[in-house]
Protein backbone atom coordinates (compact mmCIF):
# COMPACT_ATOMS: atom_id res chain seq x y z
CA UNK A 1 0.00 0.00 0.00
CA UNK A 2 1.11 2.82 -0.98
CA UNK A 3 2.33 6.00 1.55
CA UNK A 4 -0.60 8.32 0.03
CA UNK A 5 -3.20 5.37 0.48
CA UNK A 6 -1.73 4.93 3.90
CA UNK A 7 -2.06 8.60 4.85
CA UNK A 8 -5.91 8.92 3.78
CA UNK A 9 -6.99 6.36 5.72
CA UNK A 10 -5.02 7.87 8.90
CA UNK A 11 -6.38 11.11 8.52
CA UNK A 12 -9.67 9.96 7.51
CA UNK A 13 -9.82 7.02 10.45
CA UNK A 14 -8.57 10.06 13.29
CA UNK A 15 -11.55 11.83 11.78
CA UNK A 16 -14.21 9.25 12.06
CA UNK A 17 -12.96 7.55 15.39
CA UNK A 18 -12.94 11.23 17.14
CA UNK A 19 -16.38 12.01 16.20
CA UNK A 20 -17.35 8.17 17.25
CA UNK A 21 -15.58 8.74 21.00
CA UNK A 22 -16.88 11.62 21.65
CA UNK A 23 -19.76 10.52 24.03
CA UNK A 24 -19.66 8.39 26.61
CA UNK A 25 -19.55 4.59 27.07
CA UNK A 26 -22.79 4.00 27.51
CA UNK A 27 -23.85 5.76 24.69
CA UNK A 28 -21.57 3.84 22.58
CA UNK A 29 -22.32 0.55 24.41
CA UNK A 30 -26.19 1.31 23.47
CA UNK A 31 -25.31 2.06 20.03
CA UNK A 32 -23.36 -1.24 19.76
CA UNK A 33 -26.35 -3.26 21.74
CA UNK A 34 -29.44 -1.64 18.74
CA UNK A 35 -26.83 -3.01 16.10
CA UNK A 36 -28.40 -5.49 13.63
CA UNK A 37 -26.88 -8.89 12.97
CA UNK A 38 -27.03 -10.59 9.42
CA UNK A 39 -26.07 -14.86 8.11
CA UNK A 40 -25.74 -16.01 5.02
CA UNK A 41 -25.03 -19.73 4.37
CA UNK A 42 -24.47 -20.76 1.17
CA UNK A 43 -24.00 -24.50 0.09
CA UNK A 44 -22.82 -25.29 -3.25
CA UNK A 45 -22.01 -28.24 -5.14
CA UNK A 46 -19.63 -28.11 -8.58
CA UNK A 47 -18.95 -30.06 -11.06
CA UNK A 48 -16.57 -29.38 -14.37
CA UNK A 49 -14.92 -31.02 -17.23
CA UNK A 50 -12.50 -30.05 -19.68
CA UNK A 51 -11.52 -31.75 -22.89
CA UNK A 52 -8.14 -32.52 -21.39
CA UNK A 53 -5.79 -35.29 -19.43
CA UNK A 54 -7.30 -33.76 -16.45
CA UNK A 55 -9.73 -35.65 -14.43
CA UNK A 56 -13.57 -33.96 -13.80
CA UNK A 57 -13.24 -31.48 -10.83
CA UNK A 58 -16.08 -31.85 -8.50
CA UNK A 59 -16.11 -29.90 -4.87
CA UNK A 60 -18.88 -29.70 -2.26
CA UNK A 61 -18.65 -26.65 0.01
CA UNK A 62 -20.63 -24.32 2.66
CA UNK A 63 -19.80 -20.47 2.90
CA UNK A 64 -20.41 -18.94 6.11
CA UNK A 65 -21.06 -14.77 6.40
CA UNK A 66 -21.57 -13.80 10.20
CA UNK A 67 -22.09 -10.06 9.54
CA UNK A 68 -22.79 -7.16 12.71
CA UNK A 69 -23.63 -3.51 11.94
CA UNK A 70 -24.03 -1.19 14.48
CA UNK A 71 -26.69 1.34 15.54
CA UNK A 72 -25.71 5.04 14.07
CA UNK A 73 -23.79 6.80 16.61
CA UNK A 74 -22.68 10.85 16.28
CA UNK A 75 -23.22 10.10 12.60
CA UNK A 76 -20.73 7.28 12.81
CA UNK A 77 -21.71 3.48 12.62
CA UNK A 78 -19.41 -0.01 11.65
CA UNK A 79 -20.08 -3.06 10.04
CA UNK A 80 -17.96 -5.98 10.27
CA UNK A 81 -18.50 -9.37 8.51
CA UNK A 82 -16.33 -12.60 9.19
CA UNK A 83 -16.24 -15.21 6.20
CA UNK A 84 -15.13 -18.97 6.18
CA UNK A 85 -15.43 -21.66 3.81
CA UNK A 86 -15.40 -25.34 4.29
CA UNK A 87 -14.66 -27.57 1.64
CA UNK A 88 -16.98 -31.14 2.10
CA UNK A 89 -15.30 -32.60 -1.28
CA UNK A 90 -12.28 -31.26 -2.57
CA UNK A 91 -11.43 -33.28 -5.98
CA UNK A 92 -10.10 -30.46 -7.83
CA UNK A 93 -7.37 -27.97 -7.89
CA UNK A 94 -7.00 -24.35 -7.71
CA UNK A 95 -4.27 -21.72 -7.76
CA UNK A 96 -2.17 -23.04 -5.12
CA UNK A 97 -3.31 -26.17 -3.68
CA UNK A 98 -6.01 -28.85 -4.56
CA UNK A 99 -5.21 -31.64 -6.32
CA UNK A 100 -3.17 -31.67 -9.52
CA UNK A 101 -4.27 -34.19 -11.63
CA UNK A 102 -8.24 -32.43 -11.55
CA UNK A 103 -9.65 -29.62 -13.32
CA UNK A 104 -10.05 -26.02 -11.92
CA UNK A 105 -12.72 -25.22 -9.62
CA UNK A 106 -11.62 -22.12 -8.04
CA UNK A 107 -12.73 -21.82 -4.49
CA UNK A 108 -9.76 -22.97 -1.67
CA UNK A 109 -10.89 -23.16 1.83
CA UNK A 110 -10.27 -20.71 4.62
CA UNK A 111 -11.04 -18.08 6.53
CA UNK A 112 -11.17 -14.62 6.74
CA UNK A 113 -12.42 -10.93 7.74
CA UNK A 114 -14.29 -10.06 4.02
CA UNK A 115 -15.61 -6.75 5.46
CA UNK A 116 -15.11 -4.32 8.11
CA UNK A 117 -15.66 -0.60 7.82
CA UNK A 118 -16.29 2.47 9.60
CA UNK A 119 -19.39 4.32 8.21
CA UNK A 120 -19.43 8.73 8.83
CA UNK A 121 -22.65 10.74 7.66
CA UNK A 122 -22.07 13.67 9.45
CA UNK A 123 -21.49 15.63 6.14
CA UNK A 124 -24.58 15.83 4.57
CA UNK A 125 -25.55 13.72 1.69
CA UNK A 126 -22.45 12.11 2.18
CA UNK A 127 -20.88 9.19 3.35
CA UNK A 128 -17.64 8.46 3.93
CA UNK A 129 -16.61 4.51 4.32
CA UNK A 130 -13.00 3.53 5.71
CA UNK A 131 -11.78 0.07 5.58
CA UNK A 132 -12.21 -3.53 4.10
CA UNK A 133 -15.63 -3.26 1.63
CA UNK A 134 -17.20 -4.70 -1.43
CA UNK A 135 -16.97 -2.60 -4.00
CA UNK A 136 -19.54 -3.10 -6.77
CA UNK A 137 -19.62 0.10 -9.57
CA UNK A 138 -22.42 -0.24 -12.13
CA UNK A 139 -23.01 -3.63 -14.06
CA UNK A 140 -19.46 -4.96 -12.16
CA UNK A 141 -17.73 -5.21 -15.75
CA UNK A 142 -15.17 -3.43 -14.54
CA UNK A 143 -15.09 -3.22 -10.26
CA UNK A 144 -17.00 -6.13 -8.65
CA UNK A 145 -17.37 -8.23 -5.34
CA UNK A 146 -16.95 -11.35 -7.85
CA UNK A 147 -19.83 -13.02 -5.53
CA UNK A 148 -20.71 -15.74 -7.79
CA UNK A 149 -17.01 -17.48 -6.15
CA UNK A 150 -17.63 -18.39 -3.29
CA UNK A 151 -14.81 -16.75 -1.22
CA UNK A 152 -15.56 -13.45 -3.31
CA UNK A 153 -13.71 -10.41 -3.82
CA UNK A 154 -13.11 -6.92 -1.54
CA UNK A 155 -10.73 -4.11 -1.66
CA UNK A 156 -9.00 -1.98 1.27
CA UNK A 157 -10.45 1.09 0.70
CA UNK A 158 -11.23 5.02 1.57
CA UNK A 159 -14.30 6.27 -0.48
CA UNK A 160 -17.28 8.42 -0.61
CA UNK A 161 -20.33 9.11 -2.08
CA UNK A 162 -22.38 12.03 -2.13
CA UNK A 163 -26.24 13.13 -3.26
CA UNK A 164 -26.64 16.85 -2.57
CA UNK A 165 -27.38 17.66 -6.10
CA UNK A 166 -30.80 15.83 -7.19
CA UNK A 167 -30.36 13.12 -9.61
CA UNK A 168 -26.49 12.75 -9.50
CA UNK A 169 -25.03 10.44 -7.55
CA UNK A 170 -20.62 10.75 -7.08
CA UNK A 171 -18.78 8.12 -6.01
CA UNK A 172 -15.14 8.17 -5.24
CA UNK A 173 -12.54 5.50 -3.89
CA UNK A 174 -8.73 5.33 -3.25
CA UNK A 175 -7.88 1.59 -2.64
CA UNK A 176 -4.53 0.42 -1.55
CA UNK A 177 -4.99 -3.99 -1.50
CA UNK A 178 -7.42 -6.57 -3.61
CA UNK A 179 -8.37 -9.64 -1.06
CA UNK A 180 -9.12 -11.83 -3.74
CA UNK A 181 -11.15 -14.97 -4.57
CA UNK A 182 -8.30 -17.17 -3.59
CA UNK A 183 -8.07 -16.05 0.19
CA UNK A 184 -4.84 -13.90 -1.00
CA UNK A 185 -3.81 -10.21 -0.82
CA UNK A 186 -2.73 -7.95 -3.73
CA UNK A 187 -0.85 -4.58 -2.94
CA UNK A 188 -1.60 -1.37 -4.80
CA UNK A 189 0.55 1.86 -4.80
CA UNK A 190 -3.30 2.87 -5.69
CA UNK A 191 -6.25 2.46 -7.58
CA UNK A 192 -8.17 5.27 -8.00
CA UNK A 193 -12.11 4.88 -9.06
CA UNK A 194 -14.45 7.99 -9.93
CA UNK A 195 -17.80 7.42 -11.19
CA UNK A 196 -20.91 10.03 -11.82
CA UNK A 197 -24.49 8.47 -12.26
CA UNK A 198 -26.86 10.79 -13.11
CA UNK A 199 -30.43 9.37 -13.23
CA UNK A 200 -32.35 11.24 -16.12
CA UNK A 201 -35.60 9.92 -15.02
CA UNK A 202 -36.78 6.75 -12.76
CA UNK A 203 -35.84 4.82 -15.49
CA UNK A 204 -32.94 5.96 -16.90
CA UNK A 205 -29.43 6.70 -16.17
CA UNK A 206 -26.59 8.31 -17.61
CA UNK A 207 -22.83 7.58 -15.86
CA UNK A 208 -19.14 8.91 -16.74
CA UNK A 209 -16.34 7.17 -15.11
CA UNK A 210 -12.41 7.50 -14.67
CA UNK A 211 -10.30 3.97 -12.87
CA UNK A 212 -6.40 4.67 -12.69
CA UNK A 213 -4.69 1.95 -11.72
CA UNK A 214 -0.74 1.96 -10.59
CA UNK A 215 0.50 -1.53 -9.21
CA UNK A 216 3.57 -2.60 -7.20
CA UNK A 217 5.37 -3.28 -10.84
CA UNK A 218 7.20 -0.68 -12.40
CA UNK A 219 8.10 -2.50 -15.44
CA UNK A 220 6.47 -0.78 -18.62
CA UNK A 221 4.41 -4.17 -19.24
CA UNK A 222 2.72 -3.48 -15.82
CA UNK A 223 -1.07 -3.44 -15.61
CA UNK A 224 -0.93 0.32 -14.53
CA UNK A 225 -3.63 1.95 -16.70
CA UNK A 226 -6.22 4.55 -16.95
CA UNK A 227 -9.59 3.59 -17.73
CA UNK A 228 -12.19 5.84 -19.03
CA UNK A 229 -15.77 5.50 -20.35
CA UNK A 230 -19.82 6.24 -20.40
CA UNK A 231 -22.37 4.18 -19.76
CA UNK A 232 -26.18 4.68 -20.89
CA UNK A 233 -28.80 2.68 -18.96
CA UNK A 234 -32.47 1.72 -17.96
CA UNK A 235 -36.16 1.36 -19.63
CA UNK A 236 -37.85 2.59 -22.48
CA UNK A 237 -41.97 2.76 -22.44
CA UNK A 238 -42.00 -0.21 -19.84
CA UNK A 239 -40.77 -2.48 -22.79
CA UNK A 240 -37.17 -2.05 -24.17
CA UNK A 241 -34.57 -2.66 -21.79
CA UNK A 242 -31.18 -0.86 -22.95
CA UNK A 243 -27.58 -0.78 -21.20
CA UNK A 244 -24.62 0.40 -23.68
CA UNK A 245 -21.14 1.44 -22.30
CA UNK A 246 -17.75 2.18 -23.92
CA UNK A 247 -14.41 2.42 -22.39
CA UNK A 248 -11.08 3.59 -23.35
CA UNK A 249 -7.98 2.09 -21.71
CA UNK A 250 -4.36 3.88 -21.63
CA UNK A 251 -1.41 4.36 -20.30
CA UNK A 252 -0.82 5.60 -16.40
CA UNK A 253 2.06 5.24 -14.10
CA UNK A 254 4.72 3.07 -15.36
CA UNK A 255 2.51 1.10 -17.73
CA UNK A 256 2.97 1.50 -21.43
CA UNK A 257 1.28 0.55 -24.59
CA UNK A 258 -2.33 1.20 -23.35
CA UNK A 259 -4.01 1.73 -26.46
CA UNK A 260 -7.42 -0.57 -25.84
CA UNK A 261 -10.97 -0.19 -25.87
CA UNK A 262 -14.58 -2.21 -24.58
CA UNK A 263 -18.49 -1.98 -25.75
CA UNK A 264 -20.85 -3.35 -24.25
CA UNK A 265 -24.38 -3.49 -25.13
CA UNK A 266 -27.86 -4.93 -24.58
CA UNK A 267 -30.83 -4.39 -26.05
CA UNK A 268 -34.02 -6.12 -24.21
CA UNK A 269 -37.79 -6.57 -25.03
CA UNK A 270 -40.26 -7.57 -22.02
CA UNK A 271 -43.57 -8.86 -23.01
CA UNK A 272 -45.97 -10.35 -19.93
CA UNK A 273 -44.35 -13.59 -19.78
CA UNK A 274 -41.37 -13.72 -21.83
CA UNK A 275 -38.28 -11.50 -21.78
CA UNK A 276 -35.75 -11.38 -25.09
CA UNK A 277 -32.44 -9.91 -25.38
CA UNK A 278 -29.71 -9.62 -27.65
CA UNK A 279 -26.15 -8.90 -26.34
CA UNK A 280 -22.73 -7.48 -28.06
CA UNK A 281 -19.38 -7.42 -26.16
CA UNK A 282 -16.28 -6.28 -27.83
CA UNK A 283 -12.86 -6.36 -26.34
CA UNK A 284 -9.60 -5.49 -28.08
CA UNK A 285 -6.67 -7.60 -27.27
CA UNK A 286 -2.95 -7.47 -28.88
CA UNK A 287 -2.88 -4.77 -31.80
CA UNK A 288 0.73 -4.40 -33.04
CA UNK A 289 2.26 -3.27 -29.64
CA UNK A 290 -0.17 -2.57 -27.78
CA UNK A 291 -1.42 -4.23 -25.02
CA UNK A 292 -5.07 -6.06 -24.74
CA UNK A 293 -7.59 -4.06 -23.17
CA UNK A 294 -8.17 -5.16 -18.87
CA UNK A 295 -11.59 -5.49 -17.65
CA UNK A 296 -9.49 -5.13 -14.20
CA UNK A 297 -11.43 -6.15 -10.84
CA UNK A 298 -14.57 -7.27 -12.58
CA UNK A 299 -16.97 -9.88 -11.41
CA UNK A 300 -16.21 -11.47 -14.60
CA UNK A 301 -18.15 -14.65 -14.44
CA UNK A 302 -21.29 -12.74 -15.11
CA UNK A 303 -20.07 -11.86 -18.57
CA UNK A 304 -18.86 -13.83 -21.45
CA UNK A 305 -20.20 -17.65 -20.56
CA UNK A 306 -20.60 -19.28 -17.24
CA UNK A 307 -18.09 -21.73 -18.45
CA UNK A 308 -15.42 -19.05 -17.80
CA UNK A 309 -13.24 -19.38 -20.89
CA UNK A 310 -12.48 -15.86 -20.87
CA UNK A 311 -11.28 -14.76 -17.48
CA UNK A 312 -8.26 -13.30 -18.92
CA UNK A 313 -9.90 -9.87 -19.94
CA UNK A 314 -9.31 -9.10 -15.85
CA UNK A 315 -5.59 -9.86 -16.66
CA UNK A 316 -6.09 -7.84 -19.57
CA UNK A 317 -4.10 -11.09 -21.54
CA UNK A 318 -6.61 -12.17 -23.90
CA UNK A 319 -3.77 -11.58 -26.95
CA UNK A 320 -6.88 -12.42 -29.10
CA UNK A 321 -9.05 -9.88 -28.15
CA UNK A 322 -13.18 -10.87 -27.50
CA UNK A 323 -15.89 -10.39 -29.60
CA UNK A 324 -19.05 -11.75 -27.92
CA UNK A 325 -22.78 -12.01 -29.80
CA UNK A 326 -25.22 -13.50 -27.45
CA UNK A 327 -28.78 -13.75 -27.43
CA UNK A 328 -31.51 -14.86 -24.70
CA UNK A 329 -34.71 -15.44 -23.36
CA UNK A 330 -36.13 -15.55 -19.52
CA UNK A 331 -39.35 -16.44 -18.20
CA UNK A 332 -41.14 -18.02 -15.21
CA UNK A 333 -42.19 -21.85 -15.13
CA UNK A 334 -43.79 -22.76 -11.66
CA UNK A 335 -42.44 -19.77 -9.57
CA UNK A 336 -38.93 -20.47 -11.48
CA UNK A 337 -36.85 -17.92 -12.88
CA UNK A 338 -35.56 -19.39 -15.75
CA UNK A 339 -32.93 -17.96 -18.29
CA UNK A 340 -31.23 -19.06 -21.39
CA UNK A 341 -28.34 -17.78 -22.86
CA UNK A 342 -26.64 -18.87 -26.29
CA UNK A 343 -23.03 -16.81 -27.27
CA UNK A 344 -20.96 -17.01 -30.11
CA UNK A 345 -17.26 -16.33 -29.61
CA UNK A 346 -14.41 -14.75 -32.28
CA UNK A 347 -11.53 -12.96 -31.78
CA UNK A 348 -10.76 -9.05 -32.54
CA UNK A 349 -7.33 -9.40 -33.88
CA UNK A 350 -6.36 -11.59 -37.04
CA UNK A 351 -3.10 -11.69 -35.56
CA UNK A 352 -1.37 -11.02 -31.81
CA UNK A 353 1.82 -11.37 -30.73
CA UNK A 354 3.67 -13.27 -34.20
CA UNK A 355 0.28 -16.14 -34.09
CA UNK A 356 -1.98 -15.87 -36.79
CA UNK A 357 -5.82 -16.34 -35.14
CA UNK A 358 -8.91 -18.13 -36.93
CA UNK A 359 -11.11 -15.53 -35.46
CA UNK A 360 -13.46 -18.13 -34.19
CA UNK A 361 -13.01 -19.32 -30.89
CA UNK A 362 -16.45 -21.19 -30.10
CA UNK A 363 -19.77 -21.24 -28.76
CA UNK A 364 -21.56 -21.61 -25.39
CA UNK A 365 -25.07 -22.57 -24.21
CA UNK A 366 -26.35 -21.21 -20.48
CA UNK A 367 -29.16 -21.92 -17.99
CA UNK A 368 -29.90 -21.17 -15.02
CA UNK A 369 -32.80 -21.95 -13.02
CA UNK A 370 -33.87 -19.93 -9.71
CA UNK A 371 -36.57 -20.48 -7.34
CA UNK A 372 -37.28 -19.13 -3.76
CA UNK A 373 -38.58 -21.77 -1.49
CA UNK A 374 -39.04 -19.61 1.80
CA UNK A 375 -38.75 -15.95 2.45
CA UNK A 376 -34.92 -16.83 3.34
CA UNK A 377 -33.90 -19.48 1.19
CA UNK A 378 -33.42 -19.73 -2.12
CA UNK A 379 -32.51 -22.99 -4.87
CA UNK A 380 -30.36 -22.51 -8.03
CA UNK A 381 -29.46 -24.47 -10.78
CA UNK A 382 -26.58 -23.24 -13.43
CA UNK A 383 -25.49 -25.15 -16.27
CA UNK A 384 -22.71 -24.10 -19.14
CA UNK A 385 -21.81 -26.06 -21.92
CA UNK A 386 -18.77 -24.47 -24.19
CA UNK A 387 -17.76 -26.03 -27.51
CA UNK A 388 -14.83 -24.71 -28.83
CA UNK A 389 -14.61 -24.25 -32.96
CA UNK A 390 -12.84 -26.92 -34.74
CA UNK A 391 -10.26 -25.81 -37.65
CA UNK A 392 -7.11 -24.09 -37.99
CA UNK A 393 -6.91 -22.00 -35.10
CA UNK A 394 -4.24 -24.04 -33.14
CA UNK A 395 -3.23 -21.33 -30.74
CA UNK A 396 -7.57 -21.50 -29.36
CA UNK A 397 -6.79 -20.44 -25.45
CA UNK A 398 -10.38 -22.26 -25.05
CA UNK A 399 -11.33 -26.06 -24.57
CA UNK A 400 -14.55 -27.78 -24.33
CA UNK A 401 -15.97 -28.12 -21.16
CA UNK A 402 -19.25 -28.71 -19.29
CA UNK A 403 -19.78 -27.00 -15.91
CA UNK A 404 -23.33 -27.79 -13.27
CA UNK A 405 -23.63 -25.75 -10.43
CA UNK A 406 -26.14 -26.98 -7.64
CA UNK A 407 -26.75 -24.20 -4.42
CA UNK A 408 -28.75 -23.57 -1.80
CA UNK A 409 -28.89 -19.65 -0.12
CA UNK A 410 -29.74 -19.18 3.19
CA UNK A 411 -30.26 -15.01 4.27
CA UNK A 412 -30.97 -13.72 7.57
């Protein structure tokens, strides 16, 4: 963490803990006894299988979240929320650990604190949060809590958001460490995240954002980048659903050859019982000498397949680049949520890094099922079945695979 990052959160914890000390004990005490208490439980089963040497990965595991937020106190009030997960049946490997010879499944047992933060509203229309957080900015395709994993993802922040003009929502954070999926730590010097909503109607939205990243590296190949885009959102009429964002990625820091860009967009229709969409997602990987284009801390798995083929936009080392058509439908069978998702995968480059690409890299079919059986519990079912192209492309990153998800969510 960086001496800046360090320095904020100083200055900003002095601020927030004197305010929060002010009164006496009791006061406090009270404030800590009206808190509210919160459990999730999670159990999950997964299987997956790649066309490879590898045997099927299958795991069986139960996440814990004991969460405790306090009463508001002078304006101040915490949250903390302890995380573990057990694994029942561990055949499969992750980064790490696991076992070898299996395929990926990429949730490691362990412990940890996922959140704790110190909440100050004493400003108005403000709030300023210090400490561990999720960290969720628009659709996640950039900044995400990656909650779909089931150790998930948080950041060691300092941010803000404010309201006092009607309509437009600012949000600010300076983060100095990533806890990531795999119960690890990554240092910043800093990564800086601004982001402007401004909601046109009830409907609609209308957001401008700026991410600067610098890492720990401080070779010219380093992630360190500046990220800037719109994004236009919401519901047309009650009917059309709509979300279209661009971004442009370059350089920051000590990072060089930042040239990239993203789209993203949907386009929805909702009739009564049926919902249709069609989807476009284009990334730009490795043009010339520049660098492919980072989706950097984004809950990635919600994008691109549930089979995960393509979880090296976050690296920003997809050499090939991602162009993504998808199309699906959604409706309700017995109280069900059901939704089905078909994409078609090809490269942006013809060429990266000296290897000459097909273009194609292959196709995907998702469903997921989702039912509430109580007020607190809730059933899923998520199935992905990837098929990569067969022909000339012999540098394809991808390889068939089949992936079942089986859950249960408990929420108190």
């Amino acid at each position: 963490m960086s001496k800046n990052v360090r320095n904020a959160v100083i200055v900003l914890g002095i601020l927030v803990g004197t305010s929060g000390m002010a009164e006496t004990a009791d006061s406090l005490g009270e404030a800590i006894r009206e808190g509210q208490a919160s459990i999730q439980l999670r159990l999950g089963f997964e299987y997956s299988s790649t066309d490879d040497a590898l045997a099927p990965a299958r795991g069986l595991n139960l996440r814990l979240r004991l969460g405790y937020r306090t009463a508001e106190y002078r304006d101040t009030s915490a949250f903390i929320q302890f995380h573990g997960l057990a694994n029942l049946v561990e055949d499969f490997r992750f980064p790490g650990g696991g076992e070898a010879g299996r395929d990926v499944i990429g949730d490691p047992d362990g412990e940890r604190v996922h959140q704790a933060y110190v909440d100050y509203t004493g400003v108005p229309d403000t709030r300023l949060r210090l400490g561990r957080q999720e960290i969720v900015l628009d659709d996640a395709r950039l900044i995400g809590n990656v909650n779909w994993r089931q150790n998930g993802q948080s950041f060691d922040a300092v941010s803000f958001s404010n309201q006092s003009i009607p309509g437009l929502t600012l949000y600010g954070a300076l983060i100095g460490q990533v806890n990531t999926i795999f119960l690890t730590h990554v240092d910043l010097d800093h990564l800086i995240l601004l982001n402007a909503r401004y909601a046109i109607d009830d409907q609609n939205n209308l957001t401008a954002f700026s991410y600067l990243l610098d890492t720990e590296i401080s070779t010219p190949t380093a992630q360190d980048s500046a990220t800037y885009g719109v994004r236009a959102n919401g519901q047309l009429a009650d009917i059309v659903r709509y979300d279209i964002a661009y971004a442009y990625q370059g350089d920051y820091q000590d990072g060089k050859r930042h040239n990239g860009d993203m789209i993203n967009a949907f386009v929805g229709l909702n009739l009564e019982a049926v919902g249709f969409g069609i989807g476009y997602n284009r990334i730009s990987g490795q043009d010339g000498k520049d660098l492919p284009f980072s989706t950097l801390y984004s809950t990635a798995h919600k994008f691109n397949g549930w089979a995960d083929q393509f979880l090296a936009t976050n690296a920003g080392t997809l050499a090939g680049g991602l162009e993504d058509v998808y199309v699906q439908v959604g409706t309700s069978i017995l109280d069900a949520k059901v939704l089905l998702r078909y994409h078609m995968f090809d490269t942006t480059e013809n060429s990266a890094g000296g290897t000459r690409f097909d273009k194609n890299y292959g196709d995907e079919i998702d469903l997921d099922i989702t039912r509430g059986i109580t007020e607190n519990l809730t059933g899923q079912i998520r199935l992905a079945y990837y098929n990569e192209t067969d022909g000339k492309n012999t540098s394809n990153p991808t390889t068939d695979e089949e992936v079942a998800w089986l859950r249960l969510l408990y929420k108190y």
